[in-house]
C-alpha atoms as a PDB file:
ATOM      1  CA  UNK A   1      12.601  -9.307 -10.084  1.00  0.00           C
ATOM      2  CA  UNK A   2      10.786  -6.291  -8.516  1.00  0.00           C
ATOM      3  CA  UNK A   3      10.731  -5.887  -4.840  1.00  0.00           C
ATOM      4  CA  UNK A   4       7.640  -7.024  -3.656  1.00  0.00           C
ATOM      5  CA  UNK A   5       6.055  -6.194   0.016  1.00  0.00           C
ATOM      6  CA  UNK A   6       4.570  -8.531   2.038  1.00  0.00           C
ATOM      7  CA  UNK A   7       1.313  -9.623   0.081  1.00  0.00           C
ATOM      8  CA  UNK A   8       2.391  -7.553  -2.902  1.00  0.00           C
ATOM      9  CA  UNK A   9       3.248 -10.607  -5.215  1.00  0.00           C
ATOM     10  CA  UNK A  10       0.472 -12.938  -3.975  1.00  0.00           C
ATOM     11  CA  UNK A  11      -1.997  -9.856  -5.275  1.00  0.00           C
ATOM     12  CA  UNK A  12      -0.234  -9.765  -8.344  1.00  0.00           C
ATOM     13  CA  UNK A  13      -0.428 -13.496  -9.125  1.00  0.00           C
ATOM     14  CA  UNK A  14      -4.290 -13.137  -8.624  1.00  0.00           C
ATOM     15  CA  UNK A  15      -4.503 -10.193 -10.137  1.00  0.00           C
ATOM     16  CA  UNK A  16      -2.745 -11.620 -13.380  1.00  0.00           C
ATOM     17  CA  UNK A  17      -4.860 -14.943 -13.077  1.00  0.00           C
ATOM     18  CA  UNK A  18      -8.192 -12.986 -12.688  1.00  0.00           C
ATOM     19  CA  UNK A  19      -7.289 -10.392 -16.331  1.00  0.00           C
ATOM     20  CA  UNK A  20      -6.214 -13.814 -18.214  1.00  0.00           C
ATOM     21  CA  UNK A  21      -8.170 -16.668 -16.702  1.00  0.00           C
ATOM     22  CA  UNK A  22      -5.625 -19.003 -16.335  1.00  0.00           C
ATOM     23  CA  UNK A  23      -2.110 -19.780 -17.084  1.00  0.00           C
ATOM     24  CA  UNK A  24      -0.423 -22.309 -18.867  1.00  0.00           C
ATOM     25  CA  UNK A  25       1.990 -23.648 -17.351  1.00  0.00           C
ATOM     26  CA  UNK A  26       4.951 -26.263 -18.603  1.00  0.00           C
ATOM     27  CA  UNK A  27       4.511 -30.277 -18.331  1.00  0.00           C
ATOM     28  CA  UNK A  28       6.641 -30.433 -14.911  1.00  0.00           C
ATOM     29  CA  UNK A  29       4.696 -28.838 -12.682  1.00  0.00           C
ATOM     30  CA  UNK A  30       7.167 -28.431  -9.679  1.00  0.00           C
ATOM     31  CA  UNK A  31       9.509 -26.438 -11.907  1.00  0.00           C
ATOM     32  CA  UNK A  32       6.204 -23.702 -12.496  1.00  0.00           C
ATOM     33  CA  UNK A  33       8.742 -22.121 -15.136  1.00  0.00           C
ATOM     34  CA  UNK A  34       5.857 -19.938 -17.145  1.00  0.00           C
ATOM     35  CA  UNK A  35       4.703 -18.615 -14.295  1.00  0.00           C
ATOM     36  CA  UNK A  36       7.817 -17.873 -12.509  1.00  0.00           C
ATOM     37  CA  UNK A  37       9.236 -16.039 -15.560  1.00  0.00           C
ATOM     38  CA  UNK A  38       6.383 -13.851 -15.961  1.00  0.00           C
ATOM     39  CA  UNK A  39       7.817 -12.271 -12.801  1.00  0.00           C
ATOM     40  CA  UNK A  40      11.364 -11.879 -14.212  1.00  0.00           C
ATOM     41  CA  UNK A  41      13.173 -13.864 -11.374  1.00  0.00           C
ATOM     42  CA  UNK A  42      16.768 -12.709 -11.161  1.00  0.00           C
ATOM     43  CA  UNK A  43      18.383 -15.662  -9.254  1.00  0.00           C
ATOM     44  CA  UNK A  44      16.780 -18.174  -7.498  1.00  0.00           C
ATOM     45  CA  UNK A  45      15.659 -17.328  -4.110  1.00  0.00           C
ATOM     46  CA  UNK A  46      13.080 -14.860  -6.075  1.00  0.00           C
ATOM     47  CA  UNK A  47      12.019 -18.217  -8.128  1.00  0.00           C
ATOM     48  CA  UNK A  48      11.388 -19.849  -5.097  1.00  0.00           C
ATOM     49  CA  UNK A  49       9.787 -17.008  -3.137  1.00  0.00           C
ATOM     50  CA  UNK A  50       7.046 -17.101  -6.518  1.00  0.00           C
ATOM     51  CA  UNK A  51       6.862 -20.911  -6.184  1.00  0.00           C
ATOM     52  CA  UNK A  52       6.344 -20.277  -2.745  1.00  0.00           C
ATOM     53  CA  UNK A  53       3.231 -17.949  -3.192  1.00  0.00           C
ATOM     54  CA  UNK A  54       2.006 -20.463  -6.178  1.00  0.00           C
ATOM     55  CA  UNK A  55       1.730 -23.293  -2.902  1.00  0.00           C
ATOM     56  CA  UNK A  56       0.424 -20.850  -0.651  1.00  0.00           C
ATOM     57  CA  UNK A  57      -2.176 -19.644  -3.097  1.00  0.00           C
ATOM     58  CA  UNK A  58      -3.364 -23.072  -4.104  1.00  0.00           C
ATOM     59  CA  UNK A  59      -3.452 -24.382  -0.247  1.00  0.00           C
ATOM     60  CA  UNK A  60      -5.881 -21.320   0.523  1.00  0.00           C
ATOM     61  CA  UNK A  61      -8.308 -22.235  -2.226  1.00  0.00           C
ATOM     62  CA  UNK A  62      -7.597 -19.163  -4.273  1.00  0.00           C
ATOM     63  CA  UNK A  63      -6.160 -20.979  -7.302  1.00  0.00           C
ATOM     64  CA  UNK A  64      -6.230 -24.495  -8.770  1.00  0.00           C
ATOM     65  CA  UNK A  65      -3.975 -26.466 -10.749  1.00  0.00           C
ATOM     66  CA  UNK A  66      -5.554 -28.656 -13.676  1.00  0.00           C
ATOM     67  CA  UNK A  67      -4.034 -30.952 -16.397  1.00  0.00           C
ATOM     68  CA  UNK A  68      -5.779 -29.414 -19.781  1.00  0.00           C
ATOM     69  CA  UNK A  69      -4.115 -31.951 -22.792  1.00  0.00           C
ATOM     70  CA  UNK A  70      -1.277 -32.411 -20.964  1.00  0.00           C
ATOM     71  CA  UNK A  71       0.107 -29.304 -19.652  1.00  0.00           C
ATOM     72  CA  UNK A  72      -0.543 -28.134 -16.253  1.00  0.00           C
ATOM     73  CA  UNK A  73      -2.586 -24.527 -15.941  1.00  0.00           C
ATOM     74  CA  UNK A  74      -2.861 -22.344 -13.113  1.00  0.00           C
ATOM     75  CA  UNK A  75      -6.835 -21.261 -13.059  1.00  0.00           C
ATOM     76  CA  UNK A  76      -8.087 -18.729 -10.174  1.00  0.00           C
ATOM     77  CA  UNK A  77     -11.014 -20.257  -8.215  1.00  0.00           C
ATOM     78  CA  UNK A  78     -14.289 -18.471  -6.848  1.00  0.00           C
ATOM     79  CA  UNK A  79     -12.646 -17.811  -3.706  1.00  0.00           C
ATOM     80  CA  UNK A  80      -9.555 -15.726  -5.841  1.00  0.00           C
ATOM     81  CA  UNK A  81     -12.008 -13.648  -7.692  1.00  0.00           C
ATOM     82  CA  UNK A  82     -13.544 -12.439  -4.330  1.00  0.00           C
ATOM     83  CA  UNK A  83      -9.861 -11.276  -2.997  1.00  0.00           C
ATOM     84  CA  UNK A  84      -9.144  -9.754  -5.956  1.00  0.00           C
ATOM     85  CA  UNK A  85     -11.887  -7.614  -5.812  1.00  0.00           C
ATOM     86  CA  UNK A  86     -11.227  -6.941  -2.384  1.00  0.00           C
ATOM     87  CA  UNK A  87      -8.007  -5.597  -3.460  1.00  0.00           C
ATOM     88  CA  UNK A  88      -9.755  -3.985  -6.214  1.00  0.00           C
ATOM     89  CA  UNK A  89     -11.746  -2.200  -3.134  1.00  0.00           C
ATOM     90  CA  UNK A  90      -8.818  -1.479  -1.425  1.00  0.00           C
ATOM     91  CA  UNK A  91      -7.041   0.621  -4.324  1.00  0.00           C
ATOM     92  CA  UNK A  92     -10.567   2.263  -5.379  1.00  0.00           C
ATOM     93  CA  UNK A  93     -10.030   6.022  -5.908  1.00  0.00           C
ATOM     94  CA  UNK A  94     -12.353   8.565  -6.918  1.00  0.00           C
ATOM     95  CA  UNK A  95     -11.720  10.303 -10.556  1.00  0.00           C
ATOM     96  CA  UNK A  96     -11.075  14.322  -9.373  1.00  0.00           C
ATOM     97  CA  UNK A  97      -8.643  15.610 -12.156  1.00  0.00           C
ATOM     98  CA  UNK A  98     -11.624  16.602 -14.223  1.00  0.00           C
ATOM     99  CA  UNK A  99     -13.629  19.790 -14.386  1.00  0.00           C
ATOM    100  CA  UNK A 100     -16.972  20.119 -12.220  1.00  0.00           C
ATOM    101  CA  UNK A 101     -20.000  20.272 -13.959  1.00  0.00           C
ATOM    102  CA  UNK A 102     -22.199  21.825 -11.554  1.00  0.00           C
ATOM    103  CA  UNK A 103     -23.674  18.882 -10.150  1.00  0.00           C
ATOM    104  CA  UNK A 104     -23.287  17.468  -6.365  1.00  0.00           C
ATOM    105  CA  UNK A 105     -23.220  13.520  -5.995  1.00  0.00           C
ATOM    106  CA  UNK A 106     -25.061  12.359  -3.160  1.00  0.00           C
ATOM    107  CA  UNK A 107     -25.076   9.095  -1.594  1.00  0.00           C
ATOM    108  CA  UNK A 108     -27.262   8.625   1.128  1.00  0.00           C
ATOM    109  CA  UNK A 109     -27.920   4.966   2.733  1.00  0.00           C
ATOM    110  CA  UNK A 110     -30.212   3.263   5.474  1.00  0.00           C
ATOM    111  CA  UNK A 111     -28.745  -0.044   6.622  1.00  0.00           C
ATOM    112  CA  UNK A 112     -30.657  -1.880   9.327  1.00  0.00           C
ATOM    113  CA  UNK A 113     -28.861  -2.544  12.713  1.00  0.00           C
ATOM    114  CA  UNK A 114     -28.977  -6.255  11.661  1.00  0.00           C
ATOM    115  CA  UNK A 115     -25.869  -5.500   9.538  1.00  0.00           C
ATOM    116  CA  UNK A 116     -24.219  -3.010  11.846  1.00  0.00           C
ATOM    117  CA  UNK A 117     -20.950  -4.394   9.976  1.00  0.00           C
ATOM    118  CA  UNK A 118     -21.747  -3.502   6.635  1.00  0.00           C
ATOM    119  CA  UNK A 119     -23.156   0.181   7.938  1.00  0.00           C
ATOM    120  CA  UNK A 120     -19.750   0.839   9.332  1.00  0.00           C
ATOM    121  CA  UNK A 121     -17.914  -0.414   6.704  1.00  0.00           C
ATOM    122  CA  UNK A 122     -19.256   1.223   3.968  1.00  0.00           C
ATOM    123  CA  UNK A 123     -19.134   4.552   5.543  1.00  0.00           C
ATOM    124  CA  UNK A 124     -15.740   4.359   6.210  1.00  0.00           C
ATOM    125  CA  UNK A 125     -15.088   3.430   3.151  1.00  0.00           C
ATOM    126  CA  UNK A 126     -17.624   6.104   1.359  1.00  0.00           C
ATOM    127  CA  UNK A 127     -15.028   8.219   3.716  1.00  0.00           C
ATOM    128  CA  UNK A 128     -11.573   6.960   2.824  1.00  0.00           C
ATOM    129  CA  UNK A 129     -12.319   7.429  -1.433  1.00  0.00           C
ATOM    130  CA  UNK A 130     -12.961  11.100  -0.865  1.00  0.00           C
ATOM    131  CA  UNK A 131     -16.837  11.335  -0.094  1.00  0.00           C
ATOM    132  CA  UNK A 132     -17.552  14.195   1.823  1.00  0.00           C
ATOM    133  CA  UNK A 133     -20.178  13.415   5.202  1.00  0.00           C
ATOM    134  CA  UNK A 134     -22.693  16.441   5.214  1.00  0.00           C
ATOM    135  CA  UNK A 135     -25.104  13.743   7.850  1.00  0.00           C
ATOM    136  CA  UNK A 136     -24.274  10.117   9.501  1.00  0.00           C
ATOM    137  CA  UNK A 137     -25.059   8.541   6.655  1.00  0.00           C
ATOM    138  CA  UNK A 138     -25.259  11.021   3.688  1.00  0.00           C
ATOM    139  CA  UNK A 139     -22.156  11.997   1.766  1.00  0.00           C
ATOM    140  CA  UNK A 140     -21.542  14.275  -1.474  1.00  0.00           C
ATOM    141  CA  UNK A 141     -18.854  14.108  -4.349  1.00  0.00           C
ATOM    142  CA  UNK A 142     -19.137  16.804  -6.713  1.00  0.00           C
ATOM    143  CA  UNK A 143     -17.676  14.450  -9.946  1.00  0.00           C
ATOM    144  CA  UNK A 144     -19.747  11.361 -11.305  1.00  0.00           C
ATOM    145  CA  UNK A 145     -18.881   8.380  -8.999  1.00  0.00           C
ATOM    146  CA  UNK A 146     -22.049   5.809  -9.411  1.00  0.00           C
ATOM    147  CA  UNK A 147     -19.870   2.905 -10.421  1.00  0.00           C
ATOM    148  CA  UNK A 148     -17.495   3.236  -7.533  1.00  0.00           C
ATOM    149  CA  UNK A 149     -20.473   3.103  -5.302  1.00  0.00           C
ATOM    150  CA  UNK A 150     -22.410   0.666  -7.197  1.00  0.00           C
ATOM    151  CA  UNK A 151     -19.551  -1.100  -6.454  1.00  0.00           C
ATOM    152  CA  UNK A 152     -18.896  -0.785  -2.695  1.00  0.00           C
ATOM    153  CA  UNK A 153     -22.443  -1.835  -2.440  1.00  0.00           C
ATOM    154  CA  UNK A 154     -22.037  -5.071  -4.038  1.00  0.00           C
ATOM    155  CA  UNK A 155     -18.988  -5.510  -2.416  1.00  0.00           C
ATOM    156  CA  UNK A 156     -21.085  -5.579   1.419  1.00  0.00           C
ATOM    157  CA  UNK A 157     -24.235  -6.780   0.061  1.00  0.00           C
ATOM    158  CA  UNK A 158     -26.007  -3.707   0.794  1.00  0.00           C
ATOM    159  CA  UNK A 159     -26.397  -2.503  -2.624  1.00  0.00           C
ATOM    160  CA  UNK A 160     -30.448  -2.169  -2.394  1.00  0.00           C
ATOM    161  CA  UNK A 161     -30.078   0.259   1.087  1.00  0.00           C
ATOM    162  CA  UNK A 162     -28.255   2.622  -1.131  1.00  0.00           C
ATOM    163  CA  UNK A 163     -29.613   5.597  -2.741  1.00  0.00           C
ATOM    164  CA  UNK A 164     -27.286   7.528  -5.065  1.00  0.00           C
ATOM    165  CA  UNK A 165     -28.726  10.914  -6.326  1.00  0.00           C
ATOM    166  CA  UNK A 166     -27.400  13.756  -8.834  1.00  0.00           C
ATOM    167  CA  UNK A 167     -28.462  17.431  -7.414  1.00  0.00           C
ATOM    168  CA  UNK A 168     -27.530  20.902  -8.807  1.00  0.00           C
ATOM    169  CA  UNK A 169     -28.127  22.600  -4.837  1.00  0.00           C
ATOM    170  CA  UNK A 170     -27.553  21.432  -1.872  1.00  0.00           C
ATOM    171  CA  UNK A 171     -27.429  23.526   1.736  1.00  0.00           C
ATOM    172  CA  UNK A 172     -24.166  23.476   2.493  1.00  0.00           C
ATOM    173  CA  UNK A 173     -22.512  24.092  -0.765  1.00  0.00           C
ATOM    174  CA  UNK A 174     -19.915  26.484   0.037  1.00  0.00           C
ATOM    175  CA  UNK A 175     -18.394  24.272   2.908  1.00  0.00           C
ATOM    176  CA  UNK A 176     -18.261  21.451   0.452  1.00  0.00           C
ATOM    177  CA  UNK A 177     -17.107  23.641  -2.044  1.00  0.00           C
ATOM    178  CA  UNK A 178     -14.330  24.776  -0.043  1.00  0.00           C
ATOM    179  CA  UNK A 179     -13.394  21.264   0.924  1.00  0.00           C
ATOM    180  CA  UNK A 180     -13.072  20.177  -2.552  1.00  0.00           C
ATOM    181  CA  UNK A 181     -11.488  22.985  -3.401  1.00  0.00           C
ATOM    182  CA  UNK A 182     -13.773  23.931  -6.145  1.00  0.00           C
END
């Protein structure tokens, strides 16, 4: 079985439940062999370390397991499909190996001090996929990047306070060119 970090194989699990919806798993449910396998467990302190994440995961809400015609499945709950897109936030990257077309991506955003949290949060994360800040709360990306921000939006609830805008000019082009490297 892989080396996993701390975390690593409890994301995969989700992750793997959240692509196929559910897993089925064999009639004993303590032996969890299905699900264990998919791992590729090479002896068994790495069965029981997936077991182990299988309990933890279904203590924590995140997964649930059902009798469907007597086998027992493995079916990721509401509360699953929000931490795997938080991981899905986590790993977010912004698509650069492709050649610039010209435009600049802007993102600008007003959040009201009510949700100071959010504000914060999606700026640093605006910051840590590769946005460039050209104000407080205005950033540029010279490739197409709507979805990602769509995304981080919906991900903070503060999809509606964000204005995303394709330009061919902006001021300070050739420090943003430079910093892109473009």
């Amino acid at each position: 079985m892989k080396k996993y970090q701390h975390g690593e194989l409890t994301k995969e699990i989700l992750k793997g439940l959240a692509v196929g919806g559910f897993i089925v798993m064999c009639l004993a449910m303590p032996n969890l062999v299905q699900v264990v396998n998919l791992f590729k467990p090479k002896n068994s302190h790495d069965r029981y370390r997936v077991k182990r994440t299988l309990r933890r995961l279904q203590k924590n809400n995140m997964i649930r397991i059902v009798n469907h015609n007597g086998r027992d499945v493995v079916e990721i709950t509401t509360q699953g499909k929000k931490k795997v897109l938080d991981y899905s936030l986590d790993d977010m990257q912004l698509n650069t190996k492709q050649k610039w077309d010209g435009k600049w991506r802007m993102v600008m955003f007003d959040i009201p001090e009510t949700r100071k949290n959010a504000r914060n949060a999606v700026s640093y994360k605006i910051k840590e996929i590769g946005m460039y800040p050209i104000q407080k709360s205005v950033f540029i990306f010279p490739y197409p990047c709507k979805d990602e921000i769509d995304f981080v939006g919906e991900m903070y609830g503060i999809r509606k306070n964000i204005i995303y805008i394709e330009a061919t000019h902006i001021d300070s082009a050739e420090k943003a060119k430079r910093h892109f490297r473009i």
